[in-house]
PDB file of N, CA and C in Angstrom:
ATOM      1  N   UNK A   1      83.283 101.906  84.855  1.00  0.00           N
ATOM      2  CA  UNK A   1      82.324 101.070  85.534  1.00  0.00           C
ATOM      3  C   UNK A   1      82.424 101.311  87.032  1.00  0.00           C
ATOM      4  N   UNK A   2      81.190 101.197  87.489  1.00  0.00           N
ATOM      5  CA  UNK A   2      81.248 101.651  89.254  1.00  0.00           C
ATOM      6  C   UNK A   2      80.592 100.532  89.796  1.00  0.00           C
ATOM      7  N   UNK A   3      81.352  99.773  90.756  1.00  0.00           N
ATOM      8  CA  UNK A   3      81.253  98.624  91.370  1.00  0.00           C
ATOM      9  C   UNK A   3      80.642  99.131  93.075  1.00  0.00           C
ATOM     10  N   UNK A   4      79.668  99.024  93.589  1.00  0.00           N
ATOM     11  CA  UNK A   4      79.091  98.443  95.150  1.00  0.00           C
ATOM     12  C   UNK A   4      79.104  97.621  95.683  1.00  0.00           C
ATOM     13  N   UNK A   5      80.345  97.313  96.643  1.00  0.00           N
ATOM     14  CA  UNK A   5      79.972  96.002  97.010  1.00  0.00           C
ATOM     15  C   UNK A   5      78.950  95.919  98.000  1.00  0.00           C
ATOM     16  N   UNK A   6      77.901  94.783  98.265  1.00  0.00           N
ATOM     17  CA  UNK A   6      77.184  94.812  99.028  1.00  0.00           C
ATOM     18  C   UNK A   6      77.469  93.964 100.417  1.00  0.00           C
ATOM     19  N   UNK A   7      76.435  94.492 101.424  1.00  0.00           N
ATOM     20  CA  UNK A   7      76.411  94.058 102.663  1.00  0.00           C
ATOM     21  C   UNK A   7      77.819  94.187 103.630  1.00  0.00           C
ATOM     22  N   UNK A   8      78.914  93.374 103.893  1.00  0.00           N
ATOM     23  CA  UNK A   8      80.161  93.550 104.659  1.00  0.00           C
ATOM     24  C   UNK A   8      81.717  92.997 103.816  1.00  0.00           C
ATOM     25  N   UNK A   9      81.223  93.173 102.639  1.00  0.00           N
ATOM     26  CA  UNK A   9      82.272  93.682 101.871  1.00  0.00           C
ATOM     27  C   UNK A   9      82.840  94.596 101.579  1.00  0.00           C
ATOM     28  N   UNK A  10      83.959  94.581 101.123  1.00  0.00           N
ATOM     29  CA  UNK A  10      85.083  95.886 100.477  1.00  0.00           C
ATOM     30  C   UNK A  10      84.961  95.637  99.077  1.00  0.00           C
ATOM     31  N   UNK A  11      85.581  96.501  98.206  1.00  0.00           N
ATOM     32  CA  UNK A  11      86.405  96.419  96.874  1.00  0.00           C
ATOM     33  C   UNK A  11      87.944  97.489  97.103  1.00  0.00           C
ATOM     34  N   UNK A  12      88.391  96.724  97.149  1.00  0.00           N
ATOM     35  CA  UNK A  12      89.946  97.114  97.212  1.00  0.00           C
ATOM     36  C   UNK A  12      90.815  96.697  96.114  1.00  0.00           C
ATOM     37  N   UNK A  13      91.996  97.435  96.013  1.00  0.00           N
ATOM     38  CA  UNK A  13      92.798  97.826  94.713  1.00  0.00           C
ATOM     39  C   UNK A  13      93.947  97.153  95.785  1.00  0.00           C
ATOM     40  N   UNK A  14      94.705  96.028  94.980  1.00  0.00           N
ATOM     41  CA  UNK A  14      95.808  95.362  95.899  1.00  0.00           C
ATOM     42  C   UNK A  14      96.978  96.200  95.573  1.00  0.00           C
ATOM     43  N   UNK A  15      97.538  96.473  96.381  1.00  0.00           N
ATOM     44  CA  UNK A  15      99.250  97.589  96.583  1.00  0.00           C
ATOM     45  C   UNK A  15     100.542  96.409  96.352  1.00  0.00           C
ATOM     46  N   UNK A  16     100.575  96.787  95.212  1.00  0.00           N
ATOM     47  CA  UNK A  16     102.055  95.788  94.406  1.00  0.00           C
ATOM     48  C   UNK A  16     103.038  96.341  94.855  1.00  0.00           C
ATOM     49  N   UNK A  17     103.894  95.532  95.784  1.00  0.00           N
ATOM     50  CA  UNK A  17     105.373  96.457  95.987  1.00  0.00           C
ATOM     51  C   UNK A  17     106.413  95.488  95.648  1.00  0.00           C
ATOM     52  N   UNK A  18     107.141  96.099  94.693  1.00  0.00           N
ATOM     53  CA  UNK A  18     108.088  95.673  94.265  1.00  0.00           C
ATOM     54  C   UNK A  18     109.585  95.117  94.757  1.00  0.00           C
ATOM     55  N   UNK A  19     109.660  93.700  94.922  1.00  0.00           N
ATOM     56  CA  UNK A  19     110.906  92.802  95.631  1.00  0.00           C
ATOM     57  C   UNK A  19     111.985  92.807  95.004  1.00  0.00           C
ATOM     58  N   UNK A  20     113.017  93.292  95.883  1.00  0.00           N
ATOM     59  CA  UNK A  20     114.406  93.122  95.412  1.00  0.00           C
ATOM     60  C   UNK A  20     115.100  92.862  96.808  1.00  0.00           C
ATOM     61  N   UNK A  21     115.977  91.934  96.062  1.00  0.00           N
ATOM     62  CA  UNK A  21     117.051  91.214  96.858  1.00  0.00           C
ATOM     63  C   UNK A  21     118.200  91.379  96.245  1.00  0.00           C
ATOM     64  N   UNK A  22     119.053  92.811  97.103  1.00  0.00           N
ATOM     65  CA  UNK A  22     120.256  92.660  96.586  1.00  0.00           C
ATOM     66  C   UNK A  22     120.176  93.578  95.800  1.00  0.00           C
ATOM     67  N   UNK A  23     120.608  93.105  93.941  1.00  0.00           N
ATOM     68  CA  UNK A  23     120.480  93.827  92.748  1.00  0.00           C
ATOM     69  C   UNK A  23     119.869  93.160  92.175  1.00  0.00           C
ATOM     70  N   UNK A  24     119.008  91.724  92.681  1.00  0.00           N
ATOM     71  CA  UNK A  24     118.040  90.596  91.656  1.00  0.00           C
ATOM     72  C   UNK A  24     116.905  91.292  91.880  1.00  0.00           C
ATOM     73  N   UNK A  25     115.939  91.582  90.456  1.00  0.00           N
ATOM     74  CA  UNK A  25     115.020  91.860  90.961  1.00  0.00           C
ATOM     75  C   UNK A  25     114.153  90.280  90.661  1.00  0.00           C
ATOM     76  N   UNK A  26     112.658  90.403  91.721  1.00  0.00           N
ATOM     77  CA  UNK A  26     112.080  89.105  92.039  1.00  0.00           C
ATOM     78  C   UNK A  26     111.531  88.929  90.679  1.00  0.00           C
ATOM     79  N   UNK A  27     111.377  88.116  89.773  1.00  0.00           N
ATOM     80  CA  UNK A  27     110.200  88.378  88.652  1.00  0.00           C
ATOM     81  C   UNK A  27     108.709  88.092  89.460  1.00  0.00           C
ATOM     82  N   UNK A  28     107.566  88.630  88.372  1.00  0.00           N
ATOM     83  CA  UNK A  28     106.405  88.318  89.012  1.00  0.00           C
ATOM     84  C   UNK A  28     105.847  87.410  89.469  1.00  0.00           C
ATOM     85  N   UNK A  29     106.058  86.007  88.425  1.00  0.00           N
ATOM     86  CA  UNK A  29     106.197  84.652  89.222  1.00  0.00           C
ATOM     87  C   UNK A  29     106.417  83.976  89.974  1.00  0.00           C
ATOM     88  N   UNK A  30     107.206  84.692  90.658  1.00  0.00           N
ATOM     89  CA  UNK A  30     107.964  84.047  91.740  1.00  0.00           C
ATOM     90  C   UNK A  30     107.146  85.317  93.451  1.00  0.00           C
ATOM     91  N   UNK A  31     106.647  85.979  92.966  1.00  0.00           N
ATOM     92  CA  UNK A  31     106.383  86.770  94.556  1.00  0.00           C
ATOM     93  C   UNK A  31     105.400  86.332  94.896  1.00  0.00           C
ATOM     94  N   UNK A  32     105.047  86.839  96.109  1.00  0.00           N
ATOM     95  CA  UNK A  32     103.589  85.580  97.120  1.00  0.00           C
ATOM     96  C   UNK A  32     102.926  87.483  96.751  1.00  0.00           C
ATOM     97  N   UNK A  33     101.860  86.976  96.178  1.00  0.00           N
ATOM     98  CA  UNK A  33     100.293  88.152  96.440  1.00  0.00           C
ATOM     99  C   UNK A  33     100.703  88.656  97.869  1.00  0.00           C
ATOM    100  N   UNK A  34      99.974  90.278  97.495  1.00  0.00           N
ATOM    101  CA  UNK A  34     100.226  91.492  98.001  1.00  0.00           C
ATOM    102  C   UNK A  34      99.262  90.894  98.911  1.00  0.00           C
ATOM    103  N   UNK A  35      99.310  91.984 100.185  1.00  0.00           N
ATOM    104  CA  UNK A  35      98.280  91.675 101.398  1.00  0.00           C
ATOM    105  C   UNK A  35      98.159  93.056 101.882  1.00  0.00           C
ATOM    106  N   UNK A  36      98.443  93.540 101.075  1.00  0.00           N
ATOM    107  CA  UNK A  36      97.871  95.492 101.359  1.00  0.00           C
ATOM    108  C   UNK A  36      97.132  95.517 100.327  1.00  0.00           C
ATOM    109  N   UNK A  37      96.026  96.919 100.982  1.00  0.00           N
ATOM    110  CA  UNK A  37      95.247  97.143  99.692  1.00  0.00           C
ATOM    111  C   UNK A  37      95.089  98.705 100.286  1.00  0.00           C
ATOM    112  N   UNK A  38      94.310  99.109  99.182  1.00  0.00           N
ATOM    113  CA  UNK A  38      93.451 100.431  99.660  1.00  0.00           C
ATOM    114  C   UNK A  38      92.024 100.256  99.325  1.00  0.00           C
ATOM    115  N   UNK A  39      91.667 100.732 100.002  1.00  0.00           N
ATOM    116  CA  UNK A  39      90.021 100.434  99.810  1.00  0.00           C
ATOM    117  C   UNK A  39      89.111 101.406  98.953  1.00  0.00           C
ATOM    118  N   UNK A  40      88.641 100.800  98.119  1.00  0.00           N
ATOM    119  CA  UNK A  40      88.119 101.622  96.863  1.00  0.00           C
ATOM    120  C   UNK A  40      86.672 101.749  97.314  1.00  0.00           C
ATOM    121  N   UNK A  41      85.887 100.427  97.735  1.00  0.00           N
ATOM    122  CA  UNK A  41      84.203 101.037  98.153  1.00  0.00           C
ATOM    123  C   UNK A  41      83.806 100.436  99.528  1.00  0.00           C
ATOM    124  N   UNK A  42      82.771 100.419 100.066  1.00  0.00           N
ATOM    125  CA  UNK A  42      82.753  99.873 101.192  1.00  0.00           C
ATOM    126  C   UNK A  42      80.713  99.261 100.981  1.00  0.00           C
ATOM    127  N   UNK A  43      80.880  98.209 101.540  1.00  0.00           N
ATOM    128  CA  UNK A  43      79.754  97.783 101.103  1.00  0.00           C
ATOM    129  C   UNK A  43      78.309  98.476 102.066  1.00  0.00           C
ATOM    130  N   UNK A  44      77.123  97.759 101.757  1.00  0.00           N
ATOM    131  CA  UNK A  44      75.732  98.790 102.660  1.00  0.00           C
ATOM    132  C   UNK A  44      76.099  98.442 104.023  1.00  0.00           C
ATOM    133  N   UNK A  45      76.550  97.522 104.616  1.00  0.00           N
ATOM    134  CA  UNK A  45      76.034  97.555 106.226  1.00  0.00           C
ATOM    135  C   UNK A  45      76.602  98.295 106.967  1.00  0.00           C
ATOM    136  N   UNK A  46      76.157  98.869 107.944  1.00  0.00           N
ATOM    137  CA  UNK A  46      76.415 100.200 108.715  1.00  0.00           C
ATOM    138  C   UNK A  46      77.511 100.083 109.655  1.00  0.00           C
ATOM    139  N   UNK A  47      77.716  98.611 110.088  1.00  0.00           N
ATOM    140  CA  UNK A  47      79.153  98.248 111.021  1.00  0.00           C
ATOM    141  C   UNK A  47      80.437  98.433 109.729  1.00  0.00           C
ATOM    142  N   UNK A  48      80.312  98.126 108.800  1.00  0.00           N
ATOM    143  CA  UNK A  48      81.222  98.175 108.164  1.00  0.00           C
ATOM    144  C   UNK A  48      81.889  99.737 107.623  1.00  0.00           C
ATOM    145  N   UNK A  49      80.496 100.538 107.302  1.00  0.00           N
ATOM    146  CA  UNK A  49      81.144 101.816 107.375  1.00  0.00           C
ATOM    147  C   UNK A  49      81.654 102.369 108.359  1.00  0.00           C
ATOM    148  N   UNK A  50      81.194 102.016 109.589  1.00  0.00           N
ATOM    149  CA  UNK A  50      81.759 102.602 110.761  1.00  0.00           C
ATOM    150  C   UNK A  50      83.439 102.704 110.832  1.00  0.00           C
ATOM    151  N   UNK A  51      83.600 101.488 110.510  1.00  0.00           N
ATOM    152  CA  UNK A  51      85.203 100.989 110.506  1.00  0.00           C
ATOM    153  C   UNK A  51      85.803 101.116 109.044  1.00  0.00           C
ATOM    154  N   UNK A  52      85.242 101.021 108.214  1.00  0.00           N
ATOM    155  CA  UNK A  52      85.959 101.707 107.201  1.00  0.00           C
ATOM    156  C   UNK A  52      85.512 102.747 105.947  1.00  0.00           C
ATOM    157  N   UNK A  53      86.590 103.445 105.274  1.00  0.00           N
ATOM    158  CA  UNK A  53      85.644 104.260 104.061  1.00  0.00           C
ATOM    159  C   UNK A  53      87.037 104.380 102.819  1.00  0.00           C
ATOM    160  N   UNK A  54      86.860 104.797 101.852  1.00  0.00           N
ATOM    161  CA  UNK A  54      87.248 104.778 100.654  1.00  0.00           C
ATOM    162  C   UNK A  54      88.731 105.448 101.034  1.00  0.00           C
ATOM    163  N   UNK A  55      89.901 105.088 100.518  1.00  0.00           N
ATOM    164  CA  UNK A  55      91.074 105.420 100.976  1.00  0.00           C
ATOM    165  C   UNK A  55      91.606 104.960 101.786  1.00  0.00           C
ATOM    166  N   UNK A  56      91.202 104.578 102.773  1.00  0.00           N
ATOM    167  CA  UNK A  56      91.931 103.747 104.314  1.00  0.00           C
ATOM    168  C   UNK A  56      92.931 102.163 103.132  1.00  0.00           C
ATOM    169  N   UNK A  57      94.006 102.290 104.064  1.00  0.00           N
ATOM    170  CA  UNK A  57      94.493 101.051 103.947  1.00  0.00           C
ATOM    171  C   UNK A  57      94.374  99.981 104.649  1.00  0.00           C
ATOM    172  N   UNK A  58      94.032  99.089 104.259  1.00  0.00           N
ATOM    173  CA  UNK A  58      94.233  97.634 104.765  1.00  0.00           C
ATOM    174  C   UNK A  58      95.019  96.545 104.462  1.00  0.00           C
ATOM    175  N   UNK A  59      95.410  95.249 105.789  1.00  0.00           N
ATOM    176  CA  UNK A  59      95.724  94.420 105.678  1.00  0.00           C
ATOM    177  C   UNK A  59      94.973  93.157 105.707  1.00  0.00           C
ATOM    178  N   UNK A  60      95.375  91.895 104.403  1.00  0.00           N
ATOM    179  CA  UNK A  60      94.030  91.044 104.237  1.00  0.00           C
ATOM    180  C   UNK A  60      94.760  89.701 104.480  1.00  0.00           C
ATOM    181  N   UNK A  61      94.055  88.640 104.212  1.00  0.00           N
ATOM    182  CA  UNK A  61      94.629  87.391 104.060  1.00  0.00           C
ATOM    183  C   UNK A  61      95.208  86.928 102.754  1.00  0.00           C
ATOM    184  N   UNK A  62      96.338  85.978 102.390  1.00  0.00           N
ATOM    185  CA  UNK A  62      96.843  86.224 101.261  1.00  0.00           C
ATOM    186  C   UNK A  62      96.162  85.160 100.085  1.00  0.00           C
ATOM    187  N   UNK A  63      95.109  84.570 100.873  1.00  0.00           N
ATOM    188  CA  UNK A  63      94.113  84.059  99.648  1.00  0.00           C
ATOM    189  C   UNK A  63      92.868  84.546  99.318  1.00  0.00           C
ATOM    190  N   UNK A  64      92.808  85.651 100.150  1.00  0.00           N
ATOM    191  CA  UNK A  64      91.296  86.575 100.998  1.00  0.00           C
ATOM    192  C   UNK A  64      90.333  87.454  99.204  1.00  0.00           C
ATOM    193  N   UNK A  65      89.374  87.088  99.542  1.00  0.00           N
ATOM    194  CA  UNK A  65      88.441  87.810  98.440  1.00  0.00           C
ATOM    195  C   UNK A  65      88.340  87.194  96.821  1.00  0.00           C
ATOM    196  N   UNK A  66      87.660  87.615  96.319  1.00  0.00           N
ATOM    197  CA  UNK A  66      87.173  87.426  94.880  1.00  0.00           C
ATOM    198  C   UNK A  66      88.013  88.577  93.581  1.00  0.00           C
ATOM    199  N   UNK A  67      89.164  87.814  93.072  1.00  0.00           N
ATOM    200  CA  UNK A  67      89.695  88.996  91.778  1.00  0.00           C
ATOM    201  C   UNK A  67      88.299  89.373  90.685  1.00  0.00           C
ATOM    202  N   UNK A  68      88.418  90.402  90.513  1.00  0.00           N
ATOM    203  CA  UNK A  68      87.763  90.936  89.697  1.00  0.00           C
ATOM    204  C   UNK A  68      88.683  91.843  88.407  1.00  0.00           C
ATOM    205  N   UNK A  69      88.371  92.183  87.425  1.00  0.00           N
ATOM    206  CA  UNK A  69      89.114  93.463  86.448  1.00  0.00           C
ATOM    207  C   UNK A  69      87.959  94.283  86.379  1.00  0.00           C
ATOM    208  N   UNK A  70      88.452  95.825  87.183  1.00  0.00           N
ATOM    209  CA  UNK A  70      87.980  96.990  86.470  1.00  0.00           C
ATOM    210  C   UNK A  70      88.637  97.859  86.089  1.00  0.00           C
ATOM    211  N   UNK A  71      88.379  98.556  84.209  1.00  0.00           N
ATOM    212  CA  UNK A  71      88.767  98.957  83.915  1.00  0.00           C
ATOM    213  C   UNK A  71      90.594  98.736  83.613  1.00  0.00           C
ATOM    214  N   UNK A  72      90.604  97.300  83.244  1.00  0.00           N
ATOM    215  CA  UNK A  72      91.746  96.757  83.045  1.00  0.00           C
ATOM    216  C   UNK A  72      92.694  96.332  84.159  1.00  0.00           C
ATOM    217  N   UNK A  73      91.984  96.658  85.310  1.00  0.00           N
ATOM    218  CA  UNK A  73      93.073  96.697  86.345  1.00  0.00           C
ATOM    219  C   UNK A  73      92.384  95.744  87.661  1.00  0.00           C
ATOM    220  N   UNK A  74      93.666  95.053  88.310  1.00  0.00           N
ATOM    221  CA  UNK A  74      92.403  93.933  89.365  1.00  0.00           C
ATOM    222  C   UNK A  74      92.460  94.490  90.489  1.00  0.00           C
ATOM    223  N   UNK A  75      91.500  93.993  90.539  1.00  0.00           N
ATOM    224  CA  UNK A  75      90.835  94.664  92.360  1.00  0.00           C
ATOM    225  C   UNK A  75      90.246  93.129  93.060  1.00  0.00           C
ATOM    226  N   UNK A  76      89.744  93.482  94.520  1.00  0.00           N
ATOM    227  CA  UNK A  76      89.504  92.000  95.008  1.00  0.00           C
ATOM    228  C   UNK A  76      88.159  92.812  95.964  1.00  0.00           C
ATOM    229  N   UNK A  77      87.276  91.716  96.122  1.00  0.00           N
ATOM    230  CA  UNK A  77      86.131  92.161  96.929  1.00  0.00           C
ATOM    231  C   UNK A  77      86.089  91.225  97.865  1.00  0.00           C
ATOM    232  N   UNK A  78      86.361  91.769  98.817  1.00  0.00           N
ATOM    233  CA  UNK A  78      87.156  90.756 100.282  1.00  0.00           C
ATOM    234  C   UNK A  78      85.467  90.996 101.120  1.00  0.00           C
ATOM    235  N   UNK A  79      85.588  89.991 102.297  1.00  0.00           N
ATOM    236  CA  UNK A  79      83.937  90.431 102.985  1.00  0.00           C
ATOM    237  C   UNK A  79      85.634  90.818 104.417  1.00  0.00           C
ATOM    238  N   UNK A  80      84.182  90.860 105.155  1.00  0.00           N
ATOM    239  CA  UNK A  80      84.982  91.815 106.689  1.00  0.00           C
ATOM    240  C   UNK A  80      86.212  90.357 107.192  1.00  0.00           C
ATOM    241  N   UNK A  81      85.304  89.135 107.376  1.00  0.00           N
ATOM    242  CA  UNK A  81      85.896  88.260 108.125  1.00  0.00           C
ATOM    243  C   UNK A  81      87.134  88.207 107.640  1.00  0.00           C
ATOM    244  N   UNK A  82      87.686  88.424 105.999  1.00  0.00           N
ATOM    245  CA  UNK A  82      89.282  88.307 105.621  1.00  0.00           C
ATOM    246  C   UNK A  82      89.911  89.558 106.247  1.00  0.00           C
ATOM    247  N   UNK A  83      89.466  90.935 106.537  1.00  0.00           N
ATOM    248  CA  UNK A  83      90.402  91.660 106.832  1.00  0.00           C
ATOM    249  C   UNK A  83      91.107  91.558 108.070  1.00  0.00           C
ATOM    250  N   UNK A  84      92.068  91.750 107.996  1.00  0.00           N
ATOM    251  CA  UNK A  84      92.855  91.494 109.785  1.00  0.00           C
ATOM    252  C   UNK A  84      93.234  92.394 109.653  1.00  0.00           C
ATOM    253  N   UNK A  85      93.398  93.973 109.737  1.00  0.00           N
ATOM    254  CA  UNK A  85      93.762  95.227 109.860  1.00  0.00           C
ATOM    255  C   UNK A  85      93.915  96.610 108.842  1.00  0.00           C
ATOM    256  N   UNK A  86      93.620  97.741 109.521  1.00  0.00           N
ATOM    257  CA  UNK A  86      93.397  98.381 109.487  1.00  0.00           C
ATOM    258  C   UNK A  86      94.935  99.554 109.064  1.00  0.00           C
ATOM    259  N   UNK A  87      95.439  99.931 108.268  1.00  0.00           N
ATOM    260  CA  UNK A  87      96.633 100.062 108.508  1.00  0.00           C
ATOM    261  C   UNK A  87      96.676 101.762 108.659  1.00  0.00           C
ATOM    262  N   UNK A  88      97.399 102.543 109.714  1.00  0.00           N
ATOM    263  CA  UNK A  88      97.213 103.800 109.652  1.00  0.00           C
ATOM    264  C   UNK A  88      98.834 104.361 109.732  1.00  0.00           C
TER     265      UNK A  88
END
């Protein structure tokens, strides 16, 4: 399935990194949502492509965007105002 987001949205794939403290590892329950992503589409408006395109990483807010499942796997469709950076 091929998702567009429209107008000054993203669809981004959130970057799970795995917590350990020590030799405990964190279980999943217990970690605060990822706030990296990579950016999978970029929506129509033309400021938004300017500043971003498919691959770039970003940093979001940690309640930021709409979960979605594609293709079994979640992704989030954040608009511009959640992103706070650009990560290079």
């Amino acid at each position: 399935m091929k998702v567009q987001p429209l107008d000054e949205r993203v669809l981004v794939r959130p970057i799970e990194q795995e917590e350990k403290v020590g030799s405990i590892i964190i279980p999943d329950t217990a970690k605060e949502k990822p706030m990296t992503g990579e950016v999978i589409a970029v929506g129509t408006d033309e400021e938004i492509k300017k500043l971003l395109k498919a691959g770039d990483k970003i940093l979001f807010g940690k309640y930021a965007g709409e979960e979605i499942t594609i293709n079994n796997e979640k992704h989030l469709i954040i608009g511009r105002d959640q992103i706070l950076a650009k990560i290079s």
